[in-house]
N, C-alpha and C. Protein backbone atom coordinates (compact mmCIF):
# COMPACT_ATOMS: atom_id res chain seq x y z
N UNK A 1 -25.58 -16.06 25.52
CA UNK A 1 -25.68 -14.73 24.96
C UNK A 1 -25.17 -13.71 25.97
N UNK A 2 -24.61 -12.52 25.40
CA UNK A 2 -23.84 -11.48 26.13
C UNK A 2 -25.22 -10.72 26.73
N UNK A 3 -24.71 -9.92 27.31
CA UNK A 3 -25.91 -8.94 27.94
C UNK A 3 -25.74 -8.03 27.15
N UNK A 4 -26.28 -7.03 27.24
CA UNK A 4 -26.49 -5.90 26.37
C UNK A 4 -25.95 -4.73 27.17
N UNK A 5 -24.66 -4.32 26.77
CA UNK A 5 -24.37 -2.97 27.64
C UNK A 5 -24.29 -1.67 27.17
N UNK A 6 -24.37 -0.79 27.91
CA UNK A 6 -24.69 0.64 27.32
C UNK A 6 -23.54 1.63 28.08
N UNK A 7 -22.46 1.15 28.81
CA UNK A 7 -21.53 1.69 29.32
C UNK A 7 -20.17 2.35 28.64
N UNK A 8 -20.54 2.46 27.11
CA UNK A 8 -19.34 3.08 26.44
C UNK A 8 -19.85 3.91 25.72
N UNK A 9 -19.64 5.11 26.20
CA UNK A 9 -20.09 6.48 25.16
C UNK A 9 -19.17 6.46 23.80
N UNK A 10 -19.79 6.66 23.09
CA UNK A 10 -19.66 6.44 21.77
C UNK A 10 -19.34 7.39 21.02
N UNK A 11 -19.75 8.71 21.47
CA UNK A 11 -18.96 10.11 21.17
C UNK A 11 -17.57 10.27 21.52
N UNK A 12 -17.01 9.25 22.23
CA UNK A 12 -15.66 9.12 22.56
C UNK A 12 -14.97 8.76 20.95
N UNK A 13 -15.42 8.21 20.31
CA UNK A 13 -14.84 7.29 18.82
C UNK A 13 -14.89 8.49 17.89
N UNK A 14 -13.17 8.50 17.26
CA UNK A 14 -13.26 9.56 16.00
C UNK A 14 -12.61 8.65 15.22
N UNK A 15 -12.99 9.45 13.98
CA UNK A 15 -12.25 9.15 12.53
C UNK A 15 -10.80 8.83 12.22
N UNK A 16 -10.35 7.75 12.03
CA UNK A 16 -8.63 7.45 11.94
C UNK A 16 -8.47 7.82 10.34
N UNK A 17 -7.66 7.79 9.96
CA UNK A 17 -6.73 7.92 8.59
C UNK A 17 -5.44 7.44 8.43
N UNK A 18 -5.17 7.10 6.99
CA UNK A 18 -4.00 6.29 7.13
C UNK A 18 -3.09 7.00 5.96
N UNK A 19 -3.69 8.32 5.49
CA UNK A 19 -3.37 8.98 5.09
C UNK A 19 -1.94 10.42 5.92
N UNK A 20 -1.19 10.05 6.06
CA UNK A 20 0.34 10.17 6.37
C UNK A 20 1.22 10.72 5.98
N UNK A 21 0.91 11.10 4.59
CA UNK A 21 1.82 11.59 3.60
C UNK A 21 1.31 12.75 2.64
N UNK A 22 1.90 13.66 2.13
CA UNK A 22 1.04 14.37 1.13
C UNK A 22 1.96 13.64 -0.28
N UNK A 23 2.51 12.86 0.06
CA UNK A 23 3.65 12.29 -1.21
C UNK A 23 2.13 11.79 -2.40
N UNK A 24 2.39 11.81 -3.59
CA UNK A 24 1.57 11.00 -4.64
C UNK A 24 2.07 9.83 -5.27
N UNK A 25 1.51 8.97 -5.29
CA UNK A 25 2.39 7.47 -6.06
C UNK A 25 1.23 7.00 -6.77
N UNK A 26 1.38 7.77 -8.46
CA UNK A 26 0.56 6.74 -9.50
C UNK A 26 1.42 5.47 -10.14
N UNK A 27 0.55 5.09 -10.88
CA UNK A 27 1.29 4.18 -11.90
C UNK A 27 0.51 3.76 -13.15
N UNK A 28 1.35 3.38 -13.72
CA UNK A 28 0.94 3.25 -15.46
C UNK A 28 1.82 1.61 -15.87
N UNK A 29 0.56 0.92 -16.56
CA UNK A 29 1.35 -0.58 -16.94
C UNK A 29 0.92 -0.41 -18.71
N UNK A 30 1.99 -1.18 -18.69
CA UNK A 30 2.08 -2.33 -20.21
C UNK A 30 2.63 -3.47 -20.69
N UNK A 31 1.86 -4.45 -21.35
CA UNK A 31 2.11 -5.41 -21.41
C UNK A 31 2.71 -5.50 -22.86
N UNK A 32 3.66 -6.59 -22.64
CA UNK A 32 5.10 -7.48 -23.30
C UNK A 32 4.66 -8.75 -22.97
N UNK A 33 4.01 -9.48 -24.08
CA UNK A 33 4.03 -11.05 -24.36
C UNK A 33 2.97 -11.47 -22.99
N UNK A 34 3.97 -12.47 -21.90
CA UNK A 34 3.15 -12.64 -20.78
C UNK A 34 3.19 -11.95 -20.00
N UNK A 35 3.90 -11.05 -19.78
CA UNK A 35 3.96 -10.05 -18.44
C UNK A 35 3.66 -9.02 -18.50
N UNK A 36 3.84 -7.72 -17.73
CA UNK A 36 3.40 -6.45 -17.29
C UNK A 36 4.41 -5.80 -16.84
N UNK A 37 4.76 -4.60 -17.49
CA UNK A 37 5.47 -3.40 -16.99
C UNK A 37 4.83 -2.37 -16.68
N UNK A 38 5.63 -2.27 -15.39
CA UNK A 38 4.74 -0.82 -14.48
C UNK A 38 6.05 0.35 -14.42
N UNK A 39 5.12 1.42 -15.02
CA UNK A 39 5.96 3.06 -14.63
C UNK A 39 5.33 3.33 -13.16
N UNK A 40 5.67 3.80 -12.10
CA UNK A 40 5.33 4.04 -11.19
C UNK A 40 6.29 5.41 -10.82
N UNK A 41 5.08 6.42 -10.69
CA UNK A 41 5.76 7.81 -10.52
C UNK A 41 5.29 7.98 -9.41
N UNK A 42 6.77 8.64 -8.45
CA UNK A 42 6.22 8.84 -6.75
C UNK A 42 6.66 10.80 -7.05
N UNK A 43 6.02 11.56 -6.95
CA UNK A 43 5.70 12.90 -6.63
C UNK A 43 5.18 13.78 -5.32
N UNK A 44 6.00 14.99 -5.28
CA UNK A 44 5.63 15.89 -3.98
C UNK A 44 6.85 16.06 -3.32
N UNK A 45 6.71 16.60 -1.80
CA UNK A 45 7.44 16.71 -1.14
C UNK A 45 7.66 16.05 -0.49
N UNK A 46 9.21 15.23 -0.12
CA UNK A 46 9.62 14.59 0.92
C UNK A 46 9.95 15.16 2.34
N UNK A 47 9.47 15.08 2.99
CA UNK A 47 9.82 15.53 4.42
C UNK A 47 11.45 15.80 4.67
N UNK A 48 11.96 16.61 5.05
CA UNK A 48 13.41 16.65 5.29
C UNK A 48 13.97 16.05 6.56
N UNK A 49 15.02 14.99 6.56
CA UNK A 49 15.33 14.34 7.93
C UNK A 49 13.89 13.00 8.69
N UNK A 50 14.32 13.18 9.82
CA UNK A 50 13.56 12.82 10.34
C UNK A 50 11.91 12.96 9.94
N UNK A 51 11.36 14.33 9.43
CA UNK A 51 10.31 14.84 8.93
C UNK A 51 9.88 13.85 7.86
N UNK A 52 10.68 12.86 7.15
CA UNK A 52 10.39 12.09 6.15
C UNK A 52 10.05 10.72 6.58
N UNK A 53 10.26 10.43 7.94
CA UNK A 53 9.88 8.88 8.17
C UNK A 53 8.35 8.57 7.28
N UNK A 54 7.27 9.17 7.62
CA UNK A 54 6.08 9.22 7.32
C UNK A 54 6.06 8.86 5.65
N UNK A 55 6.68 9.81 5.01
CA UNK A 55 6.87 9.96 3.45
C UNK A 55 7.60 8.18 3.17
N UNK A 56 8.44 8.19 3.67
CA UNK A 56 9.43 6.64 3.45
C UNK A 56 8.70 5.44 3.22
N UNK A 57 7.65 5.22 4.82
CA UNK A 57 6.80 4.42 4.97
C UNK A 57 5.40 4.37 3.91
N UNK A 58 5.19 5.77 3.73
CA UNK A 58 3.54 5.74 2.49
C UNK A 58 4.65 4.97 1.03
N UNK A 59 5.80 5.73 0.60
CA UNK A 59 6.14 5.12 -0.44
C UNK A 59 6.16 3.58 -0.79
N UNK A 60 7.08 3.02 0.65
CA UNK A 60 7.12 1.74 0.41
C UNK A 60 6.24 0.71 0.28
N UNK A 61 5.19 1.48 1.27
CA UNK A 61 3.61 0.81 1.28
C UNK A 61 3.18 0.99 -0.28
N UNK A 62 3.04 1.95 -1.48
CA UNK A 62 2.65 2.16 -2.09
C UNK A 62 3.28 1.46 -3.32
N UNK A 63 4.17 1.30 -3.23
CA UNK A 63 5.10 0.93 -4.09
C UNK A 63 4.93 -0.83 -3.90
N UNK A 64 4.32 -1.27 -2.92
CA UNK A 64 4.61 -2.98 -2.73
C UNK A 64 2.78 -3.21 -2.94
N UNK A 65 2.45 -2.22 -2.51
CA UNK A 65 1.30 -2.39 -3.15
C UNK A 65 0.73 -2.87 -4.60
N UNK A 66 1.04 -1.75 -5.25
CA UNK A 66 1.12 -1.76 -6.93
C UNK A 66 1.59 -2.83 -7.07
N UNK A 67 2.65 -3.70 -7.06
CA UNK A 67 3.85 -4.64 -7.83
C UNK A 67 3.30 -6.01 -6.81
N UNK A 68 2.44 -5.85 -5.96
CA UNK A 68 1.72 -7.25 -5.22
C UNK A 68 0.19 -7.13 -5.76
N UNK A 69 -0.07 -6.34 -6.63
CA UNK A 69 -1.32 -6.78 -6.83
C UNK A 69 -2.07 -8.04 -7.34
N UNK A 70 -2.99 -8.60 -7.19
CA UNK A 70 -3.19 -9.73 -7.55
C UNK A 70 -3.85 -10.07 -8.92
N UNK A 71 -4.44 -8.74 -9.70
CA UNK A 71 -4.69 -8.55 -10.84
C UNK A 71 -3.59 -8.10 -12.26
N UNK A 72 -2.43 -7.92 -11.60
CA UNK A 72 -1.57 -7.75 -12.31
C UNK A 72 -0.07 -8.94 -12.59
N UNK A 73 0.96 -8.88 -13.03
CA UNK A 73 1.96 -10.07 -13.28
C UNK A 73 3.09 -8.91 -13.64
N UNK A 74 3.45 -8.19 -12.62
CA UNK A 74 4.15 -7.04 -12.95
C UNK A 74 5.79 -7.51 -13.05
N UNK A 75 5.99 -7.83 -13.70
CA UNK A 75 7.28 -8.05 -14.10
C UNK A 75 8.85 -7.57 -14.55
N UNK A 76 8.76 -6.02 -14.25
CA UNK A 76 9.42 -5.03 -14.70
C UNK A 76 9.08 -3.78 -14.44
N UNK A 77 10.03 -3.03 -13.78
CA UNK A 77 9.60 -1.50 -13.18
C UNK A 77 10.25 -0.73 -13.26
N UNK A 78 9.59 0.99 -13.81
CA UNK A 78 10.51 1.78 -14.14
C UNK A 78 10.10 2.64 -12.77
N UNK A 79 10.91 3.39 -12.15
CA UNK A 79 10.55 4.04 -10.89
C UNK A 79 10.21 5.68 -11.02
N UNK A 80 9.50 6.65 -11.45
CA UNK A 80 10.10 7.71 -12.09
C UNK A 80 9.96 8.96 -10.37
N UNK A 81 11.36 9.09 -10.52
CA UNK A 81 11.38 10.10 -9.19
C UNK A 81 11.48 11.90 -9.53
N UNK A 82 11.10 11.87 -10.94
CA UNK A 82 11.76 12.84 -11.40
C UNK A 82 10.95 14.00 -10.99
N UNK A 83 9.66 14.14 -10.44
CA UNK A 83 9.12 15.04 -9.57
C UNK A 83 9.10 15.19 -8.32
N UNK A 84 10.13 13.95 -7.77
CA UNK A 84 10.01 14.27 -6.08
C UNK A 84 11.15 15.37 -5.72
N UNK A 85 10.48 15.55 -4.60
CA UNK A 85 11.75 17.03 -3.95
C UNK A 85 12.23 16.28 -2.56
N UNK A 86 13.30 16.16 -2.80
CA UNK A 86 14.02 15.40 -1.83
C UNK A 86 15.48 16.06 -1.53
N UNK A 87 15.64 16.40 -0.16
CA UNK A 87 16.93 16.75 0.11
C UNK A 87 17.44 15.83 0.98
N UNK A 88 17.23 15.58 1.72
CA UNK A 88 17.93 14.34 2.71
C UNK A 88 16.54 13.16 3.43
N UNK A 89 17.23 12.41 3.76
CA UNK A 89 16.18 11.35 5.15
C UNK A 89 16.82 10.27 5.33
N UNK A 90 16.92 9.39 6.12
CA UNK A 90 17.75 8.14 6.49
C UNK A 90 16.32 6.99 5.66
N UNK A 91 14.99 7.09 6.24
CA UNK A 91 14.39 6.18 5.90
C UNK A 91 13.73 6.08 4.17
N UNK A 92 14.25 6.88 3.46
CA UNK A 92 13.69 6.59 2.31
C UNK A 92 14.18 5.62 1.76
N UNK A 93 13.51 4.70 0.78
CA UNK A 93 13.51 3.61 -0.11
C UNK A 93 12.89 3.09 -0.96
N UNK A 94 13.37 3.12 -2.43
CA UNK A 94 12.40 3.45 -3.57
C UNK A 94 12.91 1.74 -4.19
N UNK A 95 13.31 0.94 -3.45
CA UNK A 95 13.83 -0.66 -4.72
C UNK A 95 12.73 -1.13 -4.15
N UNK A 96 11.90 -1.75 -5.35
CA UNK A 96 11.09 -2.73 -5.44
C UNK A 96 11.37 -3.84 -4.04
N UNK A 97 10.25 -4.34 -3.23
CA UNK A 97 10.51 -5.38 -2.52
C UNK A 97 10.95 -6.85 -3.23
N UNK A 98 10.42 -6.94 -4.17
CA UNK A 98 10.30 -7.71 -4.87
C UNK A 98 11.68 -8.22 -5.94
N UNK A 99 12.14 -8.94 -6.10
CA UNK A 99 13.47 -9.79 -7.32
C UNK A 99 13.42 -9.36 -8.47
N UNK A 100 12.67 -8.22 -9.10
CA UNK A 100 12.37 -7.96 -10.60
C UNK A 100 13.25 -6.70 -11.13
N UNK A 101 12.98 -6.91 -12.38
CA UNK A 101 14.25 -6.00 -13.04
C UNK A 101 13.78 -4.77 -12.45
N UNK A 102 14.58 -3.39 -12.21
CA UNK A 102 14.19 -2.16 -11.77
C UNK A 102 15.24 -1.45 -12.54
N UNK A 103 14.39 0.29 -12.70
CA UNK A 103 15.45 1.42 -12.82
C UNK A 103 14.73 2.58 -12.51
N UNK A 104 15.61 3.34 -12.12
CA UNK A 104 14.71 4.28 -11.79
C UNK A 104 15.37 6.06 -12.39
N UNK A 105 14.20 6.44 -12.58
CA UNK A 105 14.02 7.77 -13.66
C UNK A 105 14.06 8.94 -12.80
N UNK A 106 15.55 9.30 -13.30
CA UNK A 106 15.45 10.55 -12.28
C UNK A 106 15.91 11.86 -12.92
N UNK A 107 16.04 13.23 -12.15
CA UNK A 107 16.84 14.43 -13.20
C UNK A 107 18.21 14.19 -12.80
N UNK A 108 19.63 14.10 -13.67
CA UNK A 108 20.53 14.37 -13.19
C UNK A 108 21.14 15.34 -12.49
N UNK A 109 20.51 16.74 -12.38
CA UNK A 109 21.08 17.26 -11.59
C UNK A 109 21.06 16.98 -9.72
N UNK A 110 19.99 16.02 -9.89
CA UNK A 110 19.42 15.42 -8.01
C UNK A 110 20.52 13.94 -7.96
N UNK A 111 21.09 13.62 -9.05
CA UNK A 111 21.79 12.21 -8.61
C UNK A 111 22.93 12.25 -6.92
N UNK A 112 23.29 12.97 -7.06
CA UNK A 112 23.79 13.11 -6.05
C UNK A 112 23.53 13.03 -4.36
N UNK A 113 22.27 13.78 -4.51
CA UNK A 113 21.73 13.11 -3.58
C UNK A 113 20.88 12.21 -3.25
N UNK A 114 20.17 11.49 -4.30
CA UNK A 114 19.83 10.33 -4.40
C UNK A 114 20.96 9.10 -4.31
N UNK A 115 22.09 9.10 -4.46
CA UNK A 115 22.63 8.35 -4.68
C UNK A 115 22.94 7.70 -3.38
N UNK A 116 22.01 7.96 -2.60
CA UNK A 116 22.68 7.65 -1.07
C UNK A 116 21.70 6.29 -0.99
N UNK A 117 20.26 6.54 -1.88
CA UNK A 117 19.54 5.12 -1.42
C UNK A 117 19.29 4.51 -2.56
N UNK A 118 19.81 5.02 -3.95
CA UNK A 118 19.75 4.06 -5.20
C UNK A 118 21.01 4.06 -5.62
N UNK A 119 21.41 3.15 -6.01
CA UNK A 119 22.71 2.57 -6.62
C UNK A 119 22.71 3.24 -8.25
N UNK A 120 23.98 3.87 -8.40
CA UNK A 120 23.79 4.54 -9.59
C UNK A 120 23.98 3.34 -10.90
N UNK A 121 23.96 2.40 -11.09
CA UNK A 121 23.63 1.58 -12.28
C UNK A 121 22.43 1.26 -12.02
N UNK A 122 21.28 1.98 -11.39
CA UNK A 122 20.01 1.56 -11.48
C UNK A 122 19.12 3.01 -12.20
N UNK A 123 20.21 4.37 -11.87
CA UNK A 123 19.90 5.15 -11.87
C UNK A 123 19.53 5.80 -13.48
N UNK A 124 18.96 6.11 -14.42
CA UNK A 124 18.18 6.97 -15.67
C UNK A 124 18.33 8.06 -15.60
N UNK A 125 18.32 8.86 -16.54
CA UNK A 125 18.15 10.10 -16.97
C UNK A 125 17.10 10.58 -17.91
N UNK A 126 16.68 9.13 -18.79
CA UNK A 126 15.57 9.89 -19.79
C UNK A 126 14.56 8.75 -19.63
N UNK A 127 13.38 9.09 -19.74
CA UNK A 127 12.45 8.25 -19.49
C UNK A 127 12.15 7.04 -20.45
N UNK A 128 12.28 7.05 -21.73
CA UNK A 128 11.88 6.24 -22.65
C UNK A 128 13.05 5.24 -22.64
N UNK A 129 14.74 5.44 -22.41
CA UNK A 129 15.51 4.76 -22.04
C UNK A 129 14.75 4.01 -21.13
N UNK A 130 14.36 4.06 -19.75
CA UNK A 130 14.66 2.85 -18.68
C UNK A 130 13.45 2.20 -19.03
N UNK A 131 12.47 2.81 -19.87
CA UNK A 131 11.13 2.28 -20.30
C UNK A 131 11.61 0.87 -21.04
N UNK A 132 12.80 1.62 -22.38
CA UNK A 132 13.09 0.30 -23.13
C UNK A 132 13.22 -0.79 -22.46
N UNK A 133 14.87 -0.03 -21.44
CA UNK A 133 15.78 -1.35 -21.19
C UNK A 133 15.03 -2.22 -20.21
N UNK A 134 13.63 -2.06 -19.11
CA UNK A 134 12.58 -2.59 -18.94
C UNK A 134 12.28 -3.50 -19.81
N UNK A 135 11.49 -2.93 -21.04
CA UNK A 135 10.66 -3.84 -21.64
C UNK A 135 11.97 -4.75 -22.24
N UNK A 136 12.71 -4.63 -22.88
CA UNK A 136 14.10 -5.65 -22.96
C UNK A 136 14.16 -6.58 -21.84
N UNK A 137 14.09 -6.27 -20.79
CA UNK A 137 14.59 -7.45 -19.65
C UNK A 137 12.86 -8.41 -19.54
N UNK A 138 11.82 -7.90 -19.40
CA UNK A 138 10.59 -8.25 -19.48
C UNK A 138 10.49 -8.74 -20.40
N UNK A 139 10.63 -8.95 -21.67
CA UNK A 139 10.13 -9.63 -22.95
C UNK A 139 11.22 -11.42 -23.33
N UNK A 140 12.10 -11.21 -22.14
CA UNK A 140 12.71 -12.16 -22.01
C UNK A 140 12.31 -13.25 -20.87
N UNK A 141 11.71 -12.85 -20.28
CA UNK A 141 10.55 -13.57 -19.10
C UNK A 141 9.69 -14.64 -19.50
């Protein structure tokens, strides 16, 4: 047995958070036959430049989160970016980690500068479109 020590003040210890981001990432599923389609809307402000590493990292975390859950069989994802405010960053990245069909929902007037980290045949304009062509690729699963 250890001894019992009393040599570490304990008022030294604060509160961590892993909270990093003011970015928001909900999501919304539905199911097609055996599988699950997830809308996943990432909202707020992106950090500009460098200012966005933080934002990059909560997304991707958030985003692999949702689509690894172990209660779900998410099979198809619509991405909707159409409330984020984004002007530039090297580290952003909104593709699924994951091999599954994707598209992602955005306003056309931002394609442009999105187009630097989504490939424009992934890219939407109206929401119920990438919803379909989703559940189309999912119902074939």
């Amino acid at each position: 047995m250890h001894p019992i020590r009393k040599d570490f003040d304990l008022s030294k210890l604060s509160e961590g958070s892993v909270d990093i981001s003011e970015i928001k990432v909900t999501f919304q599923l539905w199911k097609e036959k055996n599988s699950v389609g997830a809308l996943i809307k990432i909202s707020g402000k992106y950090g500009y430049g460098s200012d966005g590493a933080a934002d990059a990292k909560f997304i991707s975390w958030r985003v692999g989160e949702i689509l690894d859950h172990p209660e779900y069989w998410i099979r198809g994802v619509v991405i909707d970016i159409s409330e984020l405010e984004y002007e530039w960053g090297d580290d952003i990245d909104v593709e699924p980690g994951k091999d599954i069909p994707y598209l992602v929902f955005l306003n056309e007037h931002n394609s442009e500068a999105y187009s630097f980290f989504i490939d424009k045949t992934k890219m939407r304009f109206h929401l119920r479109t990438a919803l379909a062509e989703i559940k189309d690729k999912i119902k074939k699963i």
